[in-house]
PDB file of N, CA and C in Angstrom:
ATOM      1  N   UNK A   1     -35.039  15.105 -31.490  1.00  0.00           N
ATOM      2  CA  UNK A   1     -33.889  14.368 -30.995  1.00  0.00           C
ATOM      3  C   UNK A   1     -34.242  12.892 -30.983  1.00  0.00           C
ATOM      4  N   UNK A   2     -33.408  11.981 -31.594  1.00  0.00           N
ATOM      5  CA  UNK A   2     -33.279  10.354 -31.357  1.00  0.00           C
ATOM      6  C   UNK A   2     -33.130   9.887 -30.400  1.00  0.00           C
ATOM      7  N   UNK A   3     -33.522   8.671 -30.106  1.00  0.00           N
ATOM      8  CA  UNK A   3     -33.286   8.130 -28.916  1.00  0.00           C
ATOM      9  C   UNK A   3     -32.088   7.580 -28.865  1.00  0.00           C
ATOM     10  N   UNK A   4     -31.478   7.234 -27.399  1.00  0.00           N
ATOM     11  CA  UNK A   4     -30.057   7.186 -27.879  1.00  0.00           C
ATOM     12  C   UNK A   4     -29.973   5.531 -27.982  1.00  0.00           C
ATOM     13  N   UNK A   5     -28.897   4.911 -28.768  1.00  0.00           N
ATOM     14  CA  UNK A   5     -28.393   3.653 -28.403  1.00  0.00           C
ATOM     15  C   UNK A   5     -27.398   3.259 -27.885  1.00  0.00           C
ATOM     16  N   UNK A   6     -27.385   2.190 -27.115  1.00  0.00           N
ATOM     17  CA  UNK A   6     -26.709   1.644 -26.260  1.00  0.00           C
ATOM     18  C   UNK A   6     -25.229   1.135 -27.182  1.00  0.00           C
ATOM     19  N   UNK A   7     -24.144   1.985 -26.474  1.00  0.00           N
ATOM     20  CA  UNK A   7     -22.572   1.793 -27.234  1.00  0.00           C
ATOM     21  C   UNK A   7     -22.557   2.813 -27.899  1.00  0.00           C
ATOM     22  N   UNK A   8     -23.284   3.627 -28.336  1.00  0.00           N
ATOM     23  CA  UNK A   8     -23.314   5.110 -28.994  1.00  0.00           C
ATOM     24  C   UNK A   8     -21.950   5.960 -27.637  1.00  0.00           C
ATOM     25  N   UNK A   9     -20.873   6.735 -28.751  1.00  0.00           N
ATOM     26  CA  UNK A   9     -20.593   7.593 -27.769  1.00  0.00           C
ATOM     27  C   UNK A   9     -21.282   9.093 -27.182  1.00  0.00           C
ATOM     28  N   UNK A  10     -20.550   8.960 -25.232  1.00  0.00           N
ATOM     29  CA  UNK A  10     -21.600  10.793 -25.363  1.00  0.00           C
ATOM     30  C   UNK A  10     -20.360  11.241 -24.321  1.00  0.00           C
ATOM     31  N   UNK A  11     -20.654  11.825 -23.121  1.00  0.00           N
ATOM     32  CA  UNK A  11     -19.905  12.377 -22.270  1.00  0.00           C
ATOM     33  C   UNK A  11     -20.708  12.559 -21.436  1.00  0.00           C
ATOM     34  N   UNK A  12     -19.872  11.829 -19.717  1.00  0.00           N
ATOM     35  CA  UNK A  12     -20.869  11.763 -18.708  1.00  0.00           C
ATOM     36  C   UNK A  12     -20.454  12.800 -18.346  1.00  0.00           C
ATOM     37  N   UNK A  13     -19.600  13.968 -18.160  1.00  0.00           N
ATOM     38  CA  UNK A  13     -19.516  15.203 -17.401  1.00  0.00           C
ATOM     39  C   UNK A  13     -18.400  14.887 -16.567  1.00  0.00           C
ATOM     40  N   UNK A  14     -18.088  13.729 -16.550  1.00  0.00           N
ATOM     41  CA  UNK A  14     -16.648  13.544 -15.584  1.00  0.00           C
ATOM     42  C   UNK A  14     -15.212  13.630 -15.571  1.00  0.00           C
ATOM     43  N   UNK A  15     -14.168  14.134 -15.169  1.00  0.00           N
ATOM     44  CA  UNK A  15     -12.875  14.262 -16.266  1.00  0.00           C
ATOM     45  C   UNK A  15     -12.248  12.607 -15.368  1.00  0.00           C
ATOM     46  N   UNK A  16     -12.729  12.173 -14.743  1.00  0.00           N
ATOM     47  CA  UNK A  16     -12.066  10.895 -14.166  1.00  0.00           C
ATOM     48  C   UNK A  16     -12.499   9.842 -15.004  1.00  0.00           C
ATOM     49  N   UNK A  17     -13.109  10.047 -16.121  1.00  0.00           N
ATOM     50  CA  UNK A  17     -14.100   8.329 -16.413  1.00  0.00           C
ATOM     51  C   UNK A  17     -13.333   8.746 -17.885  1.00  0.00           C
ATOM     52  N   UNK A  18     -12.637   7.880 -18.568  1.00  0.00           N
ATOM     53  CA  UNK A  18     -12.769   7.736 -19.883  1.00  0.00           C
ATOM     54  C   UNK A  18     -13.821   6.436 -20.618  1.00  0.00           C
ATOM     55  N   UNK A  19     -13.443   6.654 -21.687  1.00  0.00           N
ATOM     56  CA  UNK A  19     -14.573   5.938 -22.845  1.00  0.00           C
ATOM     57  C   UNK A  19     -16.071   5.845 -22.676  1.00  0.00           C
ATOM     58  N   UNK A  20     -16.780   6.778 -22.071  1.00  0.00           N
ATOM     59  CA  UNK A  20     -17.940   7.352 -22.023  1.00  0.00           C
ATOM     60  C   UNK A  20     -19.180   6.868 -23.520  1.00  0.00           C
ATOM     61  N   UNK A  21     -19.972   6.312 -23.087  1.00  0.00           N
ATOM     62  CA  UNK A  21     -20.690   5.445 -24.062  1.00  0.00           C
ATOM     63  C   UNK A  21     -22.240   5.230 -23.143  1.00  0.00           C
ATOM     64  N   UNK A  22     -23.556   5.133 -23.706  1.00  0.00           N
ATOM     65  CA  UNK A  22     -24.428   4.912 -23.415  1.00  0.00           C
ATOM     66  C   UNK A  22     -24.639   3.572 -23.298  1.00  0.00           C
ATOM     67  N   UNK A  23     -25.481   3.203 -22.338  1.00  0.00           N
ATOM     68  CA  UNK A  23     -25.547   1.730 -21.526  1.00  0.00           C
ATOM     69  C   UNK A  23     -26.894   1.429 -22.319  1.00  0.00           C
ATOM     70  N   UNK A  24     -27.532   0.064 -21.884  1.00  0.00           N
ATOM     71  CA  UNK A  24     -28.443  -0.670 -22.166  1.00  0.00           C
ATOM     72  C   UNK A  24     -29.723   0.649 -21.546  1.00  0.00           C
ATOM     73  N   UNK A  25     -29.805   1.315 -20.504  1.00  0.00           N
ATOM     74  CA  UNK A  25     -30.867   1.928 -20.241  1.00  0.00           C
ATOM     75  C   UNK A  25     -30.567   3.516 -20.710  1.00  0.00           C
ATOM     76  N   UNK A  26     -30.121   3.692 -21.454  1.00  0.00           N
ATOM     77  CA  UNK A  26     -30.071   5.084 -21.681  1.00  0.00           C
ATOM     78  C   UNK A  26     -29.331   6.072 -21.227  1.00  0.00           C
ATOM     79  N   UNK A  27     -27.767   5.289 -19.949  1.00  0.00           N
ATOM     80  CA  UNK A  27     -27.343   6.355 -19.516  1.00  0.00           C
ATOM     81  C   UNK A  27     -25.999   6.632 -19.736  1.00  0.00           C
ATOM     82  N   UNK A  28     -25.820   7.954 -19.811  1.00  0.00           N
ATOM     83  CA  UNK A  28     -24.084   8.168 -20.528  1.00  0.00           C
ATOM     84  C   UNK A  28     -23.171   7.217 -19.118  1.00  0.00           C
ATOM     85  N   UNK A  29     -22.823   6.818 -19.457  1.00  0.00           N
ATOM     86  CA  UNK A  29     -21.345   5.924 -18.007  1.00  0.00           C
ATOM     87  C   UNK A  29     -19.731   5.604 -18.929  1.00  0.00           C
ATOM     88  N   UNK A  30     -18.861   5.941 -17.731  1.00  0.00           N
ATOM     89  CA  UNK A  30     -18.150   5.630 -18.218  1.00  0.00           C
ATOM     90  C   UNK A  30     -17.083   5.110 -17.348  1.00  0.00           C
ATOM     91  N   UNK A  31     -15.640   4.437 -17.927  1.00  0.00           N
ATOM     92  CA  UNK A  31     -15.105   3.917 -16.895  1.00  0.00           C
ATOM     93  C   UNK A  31     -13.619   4.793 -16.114  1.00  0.00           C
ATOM     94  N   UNK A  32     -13.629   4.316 -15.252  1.00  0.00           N
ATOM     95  CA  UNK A  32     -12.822   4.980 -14.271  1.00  0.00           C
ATOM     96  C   UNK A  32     -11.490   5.132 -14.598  1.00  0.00           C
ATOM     97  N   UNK A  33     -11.067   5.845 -14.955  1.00  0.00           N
ATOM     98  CA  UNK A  33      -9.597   5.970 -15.172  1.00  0.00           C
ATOM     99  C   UNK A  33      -8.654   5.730 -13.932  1.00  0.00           C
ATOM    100  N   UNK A  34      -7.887   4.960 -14.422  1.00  0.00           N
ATOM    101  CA  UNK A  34      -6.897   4.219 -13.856  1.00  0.00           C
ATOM    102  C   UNK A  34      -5.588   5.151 -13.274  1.00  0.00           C
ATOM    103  N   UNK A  35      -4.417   5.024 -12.534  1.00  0.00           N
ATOM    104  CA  UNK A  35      -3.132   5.439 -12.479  1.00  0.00           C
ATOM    105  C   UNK A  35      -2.701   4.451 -11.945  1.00  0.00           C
ATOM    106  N   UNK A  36      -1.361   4.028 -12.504  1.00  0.00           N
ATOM    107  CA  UNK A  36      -0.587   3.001 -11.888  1.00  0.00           C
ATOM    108  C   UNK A  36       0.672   3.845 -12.075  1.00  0.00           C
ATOM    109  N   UNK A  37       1.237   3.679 -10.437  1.00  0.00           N
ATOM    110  CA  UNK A  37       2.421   3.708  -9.849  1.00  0.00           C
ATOM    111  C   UNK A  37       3.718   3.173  -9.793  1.00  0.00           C
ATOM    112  N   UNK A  38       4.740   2.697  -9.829  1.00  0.00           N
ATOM    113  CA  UNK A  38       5.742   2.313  -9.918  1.00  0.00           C
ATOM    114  C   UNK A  38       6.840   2.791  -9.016  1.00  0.00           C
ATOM    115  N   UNK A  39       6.399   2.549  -7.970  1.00  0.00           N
ATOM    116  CA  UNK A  39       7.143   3.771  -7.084  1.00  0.00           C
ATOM    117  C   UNK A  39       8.287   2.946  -6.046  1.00  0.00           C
ATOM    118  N   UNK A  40       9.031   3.582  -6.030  1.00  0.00           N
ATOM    119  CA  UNK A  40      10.359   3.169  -5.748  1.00  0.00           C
ATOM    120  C   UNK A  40      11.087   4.259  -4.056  1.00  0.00           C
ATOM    121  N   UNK A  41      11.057   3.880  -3.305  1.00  0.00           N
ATOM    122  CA  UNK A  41      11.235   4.912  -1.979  1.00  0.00           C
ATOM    123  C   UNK A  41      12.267   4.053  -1.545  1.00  0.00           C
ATOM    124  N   UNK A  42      13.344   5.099  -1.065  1.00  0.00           N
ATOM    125  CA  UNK A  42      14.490   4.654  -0.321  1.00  0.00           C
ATOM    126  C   UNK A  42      14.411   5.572   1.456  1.00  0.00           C
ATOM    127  N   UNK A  43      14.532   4.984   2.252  1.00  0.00           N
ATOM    128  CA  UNK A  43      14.127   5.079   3.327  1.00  0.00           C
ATOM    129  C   UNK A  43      15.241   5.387   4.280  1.00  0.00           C
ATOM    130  N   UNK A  44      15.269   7.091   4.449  1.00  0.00           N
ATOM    131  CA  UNK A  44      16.796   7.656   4.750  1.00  0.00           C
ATOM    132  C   UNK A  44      16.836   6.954   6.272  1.00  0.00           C
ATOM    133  N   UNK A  45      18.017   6.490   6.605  1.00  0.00           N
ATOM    134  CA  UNK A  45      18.673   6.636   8.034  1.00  0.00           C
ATOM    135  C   UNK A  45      19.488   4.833   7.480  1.00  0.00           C
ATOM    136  N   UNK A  46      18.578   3.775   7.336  1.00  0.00           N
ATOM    137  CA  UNK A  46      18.361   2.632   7.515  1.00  0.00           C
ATOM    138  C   UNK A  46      18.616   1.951   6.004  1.00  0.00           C
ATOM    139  N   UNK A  47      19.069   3.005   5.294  1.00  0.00           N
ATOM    140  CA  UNK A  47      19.004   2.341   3.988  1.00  0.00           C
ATOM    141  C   UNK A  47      20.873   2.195   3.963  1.00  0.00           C
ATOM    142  N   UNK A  48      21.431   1.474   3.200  1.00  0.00           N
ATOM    143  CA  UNK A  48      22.756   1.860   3.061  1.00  0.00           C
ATOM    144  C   UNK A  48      23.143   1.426   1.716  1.00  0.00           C
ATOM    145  N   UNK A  49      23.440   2.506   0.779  1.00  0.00           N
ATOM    146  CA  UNK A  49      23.697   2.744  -0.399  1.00  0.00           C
ATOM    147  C   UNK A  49      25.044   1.586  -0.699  1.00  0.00           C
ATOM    148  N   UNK A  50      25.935   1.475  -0.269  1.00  0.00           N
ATOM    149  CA  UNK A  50      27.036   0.831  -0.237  1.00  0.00           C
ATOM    150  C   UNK A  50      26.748  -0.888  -0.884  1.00  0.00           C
ATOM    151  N   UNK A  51      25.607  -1.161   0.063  1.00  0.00           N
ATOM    152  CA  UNK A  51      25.219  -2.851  -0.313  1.00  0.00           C
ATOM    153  C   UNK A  51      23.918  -2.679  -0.521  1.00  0.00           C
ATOM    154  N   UNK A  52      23.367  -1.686  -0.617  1.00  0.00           N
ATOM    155  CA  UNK A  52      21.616  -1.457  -1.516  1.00  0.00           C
ATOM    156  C   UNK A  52      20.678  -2.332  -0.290  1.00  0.00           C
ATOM    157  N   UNK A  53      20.787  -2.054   0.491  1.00  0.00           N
ATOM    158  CA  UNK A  53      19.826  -3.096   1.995  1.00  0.00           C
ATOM    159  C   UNK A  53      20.137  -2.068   3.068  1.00  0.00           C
ATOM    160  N   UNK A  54      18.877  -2.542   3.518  1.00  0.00           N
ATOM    161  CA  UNK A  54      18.201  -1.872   4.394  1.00  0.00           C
ATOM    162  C   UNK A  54      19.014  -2.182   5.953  1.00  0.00           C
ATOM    163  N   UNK A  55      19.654  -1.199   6.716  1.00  0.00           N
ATOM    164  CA  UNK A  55      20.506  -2.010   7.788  1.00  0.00           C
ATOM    165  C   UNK A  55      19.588  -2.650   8.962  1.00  0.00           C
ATOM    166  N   UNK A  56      20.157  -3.955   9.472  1.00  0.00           N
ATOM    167  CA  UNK A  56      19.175  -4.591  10.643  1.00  0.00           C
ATOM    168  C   UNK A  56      19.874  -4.445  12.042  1.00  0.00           C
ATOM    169  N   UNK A  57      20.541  -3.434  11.897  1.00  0.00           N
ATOM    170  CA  UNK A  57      21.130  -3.153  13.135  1.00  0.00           C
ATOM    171  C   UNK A  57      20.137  -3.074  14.711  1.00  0.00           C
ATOM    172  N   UNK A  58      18.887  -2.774  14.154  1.00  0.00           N
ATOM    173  CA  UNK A  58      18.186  -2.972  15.808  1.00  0.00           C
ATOM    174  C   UNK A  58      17.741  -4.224  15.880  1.00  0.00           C
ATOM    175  N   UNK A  59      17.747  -5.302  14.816  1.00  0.00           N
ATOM    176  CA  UNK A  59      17.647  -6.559  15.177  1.00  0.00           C
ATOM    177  C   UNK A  59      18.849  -7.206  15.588  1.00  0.00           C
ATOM    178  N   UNK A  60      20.111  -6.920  15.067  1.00  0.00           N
ATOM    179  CA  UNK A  60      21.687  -7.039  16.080  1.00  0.00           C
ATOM    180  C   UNK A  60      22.086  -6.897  17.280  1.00  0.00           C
ATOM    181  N   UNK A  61      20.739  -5.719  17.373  1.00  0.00           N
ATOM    182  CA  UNK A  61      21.278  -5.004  18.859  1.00  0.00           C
ATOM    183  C   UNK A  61      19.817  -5.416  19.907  1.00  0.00           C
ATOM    184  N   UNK A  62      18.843  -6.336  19.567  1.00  0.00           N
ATOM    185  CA  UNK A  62      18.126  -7.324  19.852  1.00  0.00           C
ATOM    186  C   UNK A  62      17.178  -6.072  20.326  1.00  0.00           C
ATOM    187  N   UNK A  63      16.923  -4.836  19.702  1.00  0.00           N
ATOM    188  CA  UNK A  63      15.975  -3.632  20.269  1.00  0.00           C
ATOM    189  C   UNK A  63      14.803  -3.793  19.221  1.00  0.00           C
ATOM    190  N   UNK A  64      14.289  -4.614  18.827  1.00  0.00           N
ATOM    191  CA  UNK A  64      13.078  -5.130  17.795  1.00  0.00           C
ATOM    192  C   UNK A  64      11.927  -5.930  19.112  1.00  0.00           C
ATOM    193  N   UNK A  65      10.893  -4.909  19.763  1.00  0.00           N
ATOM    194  CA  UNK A  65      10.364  -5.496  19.988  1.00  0.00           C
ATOM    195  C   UNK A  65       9.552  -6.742  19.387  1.00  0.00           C
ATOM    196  N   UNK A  66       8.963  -8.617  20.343  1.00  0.00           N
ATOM    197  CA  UNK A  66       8.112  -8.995  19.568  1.00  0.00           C
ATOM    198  C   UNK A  66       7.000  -8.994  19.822  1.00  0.00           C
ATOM    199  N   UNK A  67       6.470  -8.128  20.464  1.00  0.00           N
ATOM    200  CA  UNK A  67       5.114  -7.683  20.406  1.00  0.00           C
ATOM    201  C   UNK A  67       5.026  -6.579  20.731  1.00  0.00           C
ATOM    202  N   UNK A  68       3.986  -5.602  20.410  1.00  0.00           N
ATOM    203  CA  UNK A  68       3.673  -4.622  19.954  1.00  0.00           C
ATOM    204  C   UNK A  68       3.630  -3.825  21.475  1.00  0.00           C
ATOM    205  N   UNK A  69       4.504  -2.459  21.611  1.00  0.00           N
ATOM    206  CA  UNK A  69       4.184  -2.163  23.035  1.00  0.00           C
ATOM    207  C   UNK A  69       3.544  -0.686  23.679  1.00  0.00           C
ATOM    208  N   UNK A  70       2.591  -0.675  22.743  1.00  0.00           N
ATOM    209  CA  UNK A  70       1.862   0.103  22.625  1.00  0.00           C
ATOM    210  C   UNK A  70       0.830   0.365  23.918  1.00  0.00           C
ATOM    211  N   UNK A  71       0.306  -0.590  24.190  1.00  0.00           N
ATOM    212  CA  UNK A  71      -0.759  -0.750  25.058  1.00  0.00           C
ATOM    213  C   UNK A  71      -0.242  -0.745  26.399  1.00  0.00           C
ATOM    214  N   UNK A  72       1.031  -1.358  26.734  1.00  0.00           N
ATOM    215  CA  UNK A  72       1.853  -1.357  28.023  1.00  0.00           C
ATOM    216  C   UNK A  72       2.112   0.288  28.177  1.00  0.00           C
ATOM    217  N   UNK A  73       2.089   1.309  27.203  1.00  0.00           N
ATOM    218  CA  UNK A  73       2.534   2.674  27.425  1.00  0.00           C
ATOM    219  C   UNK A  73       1.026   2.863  27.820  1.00  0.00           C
ATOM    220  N   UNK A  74       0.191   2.424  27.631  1.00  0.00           N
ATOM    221  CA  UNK A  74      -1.130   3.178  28.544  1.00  0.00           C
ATOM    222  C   UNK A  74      -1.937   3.795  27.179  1.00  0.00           C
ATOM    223  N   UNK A  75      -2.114   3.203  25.901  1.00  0.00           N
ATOM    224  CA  UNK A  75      -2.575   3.695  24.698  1.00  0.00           C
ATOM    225  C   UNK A  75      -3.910   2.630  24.355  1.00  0.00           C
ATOM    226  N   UNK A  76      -4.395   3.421  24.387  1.00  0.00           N
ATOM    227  CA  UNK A  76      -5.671   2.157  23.607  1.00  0.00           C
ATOM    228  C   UNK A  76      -5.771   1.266  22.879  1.00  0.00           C
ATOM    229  N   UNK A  77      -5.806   0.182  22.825  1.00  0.00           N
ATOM    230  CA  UNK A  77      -5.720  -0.498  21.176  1.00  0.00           C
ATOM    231  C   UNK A  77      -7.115  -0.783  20.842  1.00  0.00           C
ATOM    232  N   UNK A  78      -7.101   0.209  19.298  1.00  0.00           N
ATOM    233  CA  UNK A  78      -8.653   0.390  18.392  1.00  0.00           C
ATOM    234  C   UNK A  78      -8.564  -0.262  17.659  1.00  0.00           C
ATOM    235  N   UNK A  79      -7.572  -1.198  17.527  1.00  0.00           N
ATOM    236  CA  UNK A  79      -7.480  -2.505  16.434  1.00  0.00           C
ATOM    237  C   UNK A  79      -5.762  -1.722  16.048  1.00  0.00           C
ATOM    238  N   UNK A  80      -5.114  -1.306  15.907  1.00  0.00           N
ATOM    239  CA  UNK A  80      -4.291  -0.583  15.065  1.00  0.00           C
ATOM    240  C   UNK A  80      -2.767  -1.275  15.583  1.00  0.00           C
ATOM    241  N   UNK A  81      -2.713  -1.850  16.958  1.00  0.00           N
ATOM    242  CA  UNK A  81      -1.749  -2.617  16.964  1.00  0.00           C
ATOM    243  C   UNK A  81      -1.577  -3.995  17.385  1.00  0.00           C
ATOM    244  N   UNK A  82      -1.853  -4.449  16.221  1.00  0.00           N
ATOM    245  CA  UNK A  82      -1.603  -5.584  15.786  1.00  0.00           C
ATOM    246  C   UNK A  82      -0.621  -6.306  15.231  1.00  0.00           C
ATOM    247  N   UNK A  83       0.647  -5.684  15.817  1.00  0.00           N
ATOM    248  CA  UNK A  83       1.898  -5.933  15.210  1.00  0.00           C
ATOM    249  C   UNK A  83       3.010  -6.728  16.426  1.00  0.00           C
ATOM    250  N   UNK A  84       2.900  -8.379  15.444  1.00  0.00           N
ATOM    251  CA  UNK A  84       3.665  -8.943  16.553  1.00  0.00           C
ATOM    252  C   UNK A  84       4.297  -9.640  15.479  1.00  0.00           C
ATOM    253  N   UNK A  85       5.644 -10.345  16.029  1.00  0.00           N
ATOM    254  CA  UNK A  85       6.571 -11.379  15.140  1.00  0.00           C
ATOM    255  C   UNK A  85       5.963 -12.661  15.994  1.00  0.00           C
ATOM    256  N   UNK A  86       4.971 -13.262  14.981  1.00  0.00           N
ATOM    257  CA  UNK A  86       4.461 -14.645  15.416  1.00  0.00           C
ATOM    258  C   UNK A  86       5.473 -15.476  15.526  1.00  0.00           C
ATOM    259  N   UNK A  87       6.849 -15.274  14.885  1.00  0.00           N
ATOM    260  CA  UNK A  87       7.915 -16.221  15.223  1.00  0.00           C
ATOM    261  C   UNK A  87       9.720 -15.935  15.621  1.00  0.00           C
ATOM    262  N   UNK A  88       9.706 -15.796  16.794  1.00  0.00           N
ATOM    263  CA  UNK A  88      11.080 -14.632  16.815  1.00  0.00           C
ATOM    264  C   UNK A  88      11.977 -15.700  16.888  1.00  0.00           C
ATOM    265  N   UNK A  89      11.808 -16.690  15.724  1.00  0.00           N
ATOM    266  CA  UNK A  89      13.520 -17.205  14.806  1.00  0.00           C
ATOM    267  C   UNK A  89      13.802 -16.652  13.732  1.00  0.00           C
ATOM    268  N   UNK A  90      12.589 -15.902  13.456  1.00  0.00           N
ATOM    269  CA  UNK A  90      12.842 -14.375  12.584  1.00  0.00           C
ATOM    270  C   UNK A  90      13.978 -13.832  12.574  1.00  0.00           C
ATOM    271  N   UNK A  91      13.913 -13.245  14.176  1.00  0.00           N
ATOM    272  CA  UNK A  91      15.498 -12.547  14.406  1.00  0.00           C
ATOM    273  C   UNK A  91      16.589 -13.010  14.519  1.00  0.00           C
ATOM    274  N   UNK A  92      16.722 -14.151  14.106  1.00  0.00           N
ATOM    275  CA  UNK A  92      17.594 -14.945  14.195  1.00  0.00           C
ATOM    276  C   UNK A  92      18.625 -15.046  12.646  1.00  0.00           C
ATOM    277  N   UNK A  93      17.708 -14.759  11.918  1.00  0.00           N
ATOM    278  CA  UNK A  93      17.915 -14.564  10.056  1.00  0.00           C
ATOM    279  C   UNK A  93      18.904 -13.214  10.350  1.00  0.00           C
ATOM    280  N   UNK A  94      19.977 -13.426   9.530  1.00  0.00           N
ATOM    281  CA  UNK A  94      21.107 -12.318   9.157  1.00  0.00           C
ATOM    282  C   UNK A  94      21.293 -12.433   7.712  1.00  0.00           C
ATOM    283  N   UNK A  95      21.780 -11.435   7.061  1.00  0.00           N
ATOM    284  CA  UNK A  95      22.576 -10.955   5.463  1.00  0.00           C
ATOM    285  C   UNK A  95      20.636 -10.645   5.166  1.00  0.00           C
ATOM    286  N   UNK A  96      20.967 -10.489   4.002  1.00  0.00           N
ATOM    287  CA  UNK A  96      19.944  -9.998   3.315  1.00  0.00           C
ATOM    288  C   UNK A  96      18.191 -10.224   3.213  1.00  0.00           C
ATOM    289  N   UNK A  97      18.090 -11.472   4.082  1.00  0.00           N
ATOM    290  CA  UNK A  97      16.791 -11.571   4.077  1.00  0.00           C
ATOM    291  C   UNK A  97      16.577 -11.430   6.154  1.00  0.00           C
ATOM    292  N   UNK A  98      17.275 -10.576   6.474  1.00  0.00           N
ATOM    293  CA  UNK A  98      16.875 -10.073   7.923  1.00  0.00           C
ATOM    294  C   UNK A  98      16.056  -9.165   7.939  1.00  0.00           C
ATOM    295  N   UNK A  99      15.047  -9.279   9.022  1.00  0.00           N
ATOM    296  CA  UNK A  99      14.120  -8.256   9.100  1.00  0.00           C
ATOM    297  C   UNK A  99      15.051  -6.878   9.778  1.00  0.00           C
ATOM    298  N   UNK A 100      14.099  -5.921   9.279  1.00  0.00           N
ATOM    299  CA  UNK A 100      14.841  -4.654   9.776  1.00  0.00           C
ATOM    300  C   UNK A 100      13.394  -3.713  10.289  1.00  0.00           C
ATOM    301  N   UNK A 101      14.586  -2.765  10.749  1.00  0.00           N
ATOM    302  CA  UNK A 101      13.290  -1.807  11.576  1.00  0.00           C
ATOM    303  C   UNK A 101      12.140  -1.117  10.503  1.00  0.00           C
TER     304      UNK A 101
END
């Protein structure tokens, strides 16, 4: 058996890696196969088909907390709520660029 060269094809044993080729030291590698997504989710309750936007009705009805009230219910925070409106003239924005729930 030859020794192998580097850019020679082989097969590393993986079904995730395409173009499988020997490296500078002798070893089969190859690269990671990719998937790209394109994903498109419509978000039942809040979506409204009629004008294609998302309704901001709990920012209308001023029920959008601006800070996160998690921790006032007696819940730990492990880092995970970190969710505040650094600027509530936010809620102030109506038609299409309003925040929604």
């Amino acid at each position: 058996m030859g020794a192998a060269i580097a850019g020679t094809a082989c097969d590393d044993g993986y079904s995730y890696t395409i173009q499988d080729e020997m490296n500078e030291v002798c070893q089969c590698t190859g690269i990671p196969a990719q998937v790209h997504v394109a994903a498109k989710v419509f978000l039942e309750g809040s979506y409204d088909p009629t004008t294609g936007l998302m309704s901001d009705a709990l920012r209308a009805q001023a029920l959008l907390p601006i800070a996160q009230p998690y921790t006032g219910l007696g819940l730990a925070n492990l880092g995970f709520f970190n969710l505040t409106i650094e600027d509530p003239a936010v809620l102030a924005v109506t038609g299409p660029n309003a925040i929604v729930d």
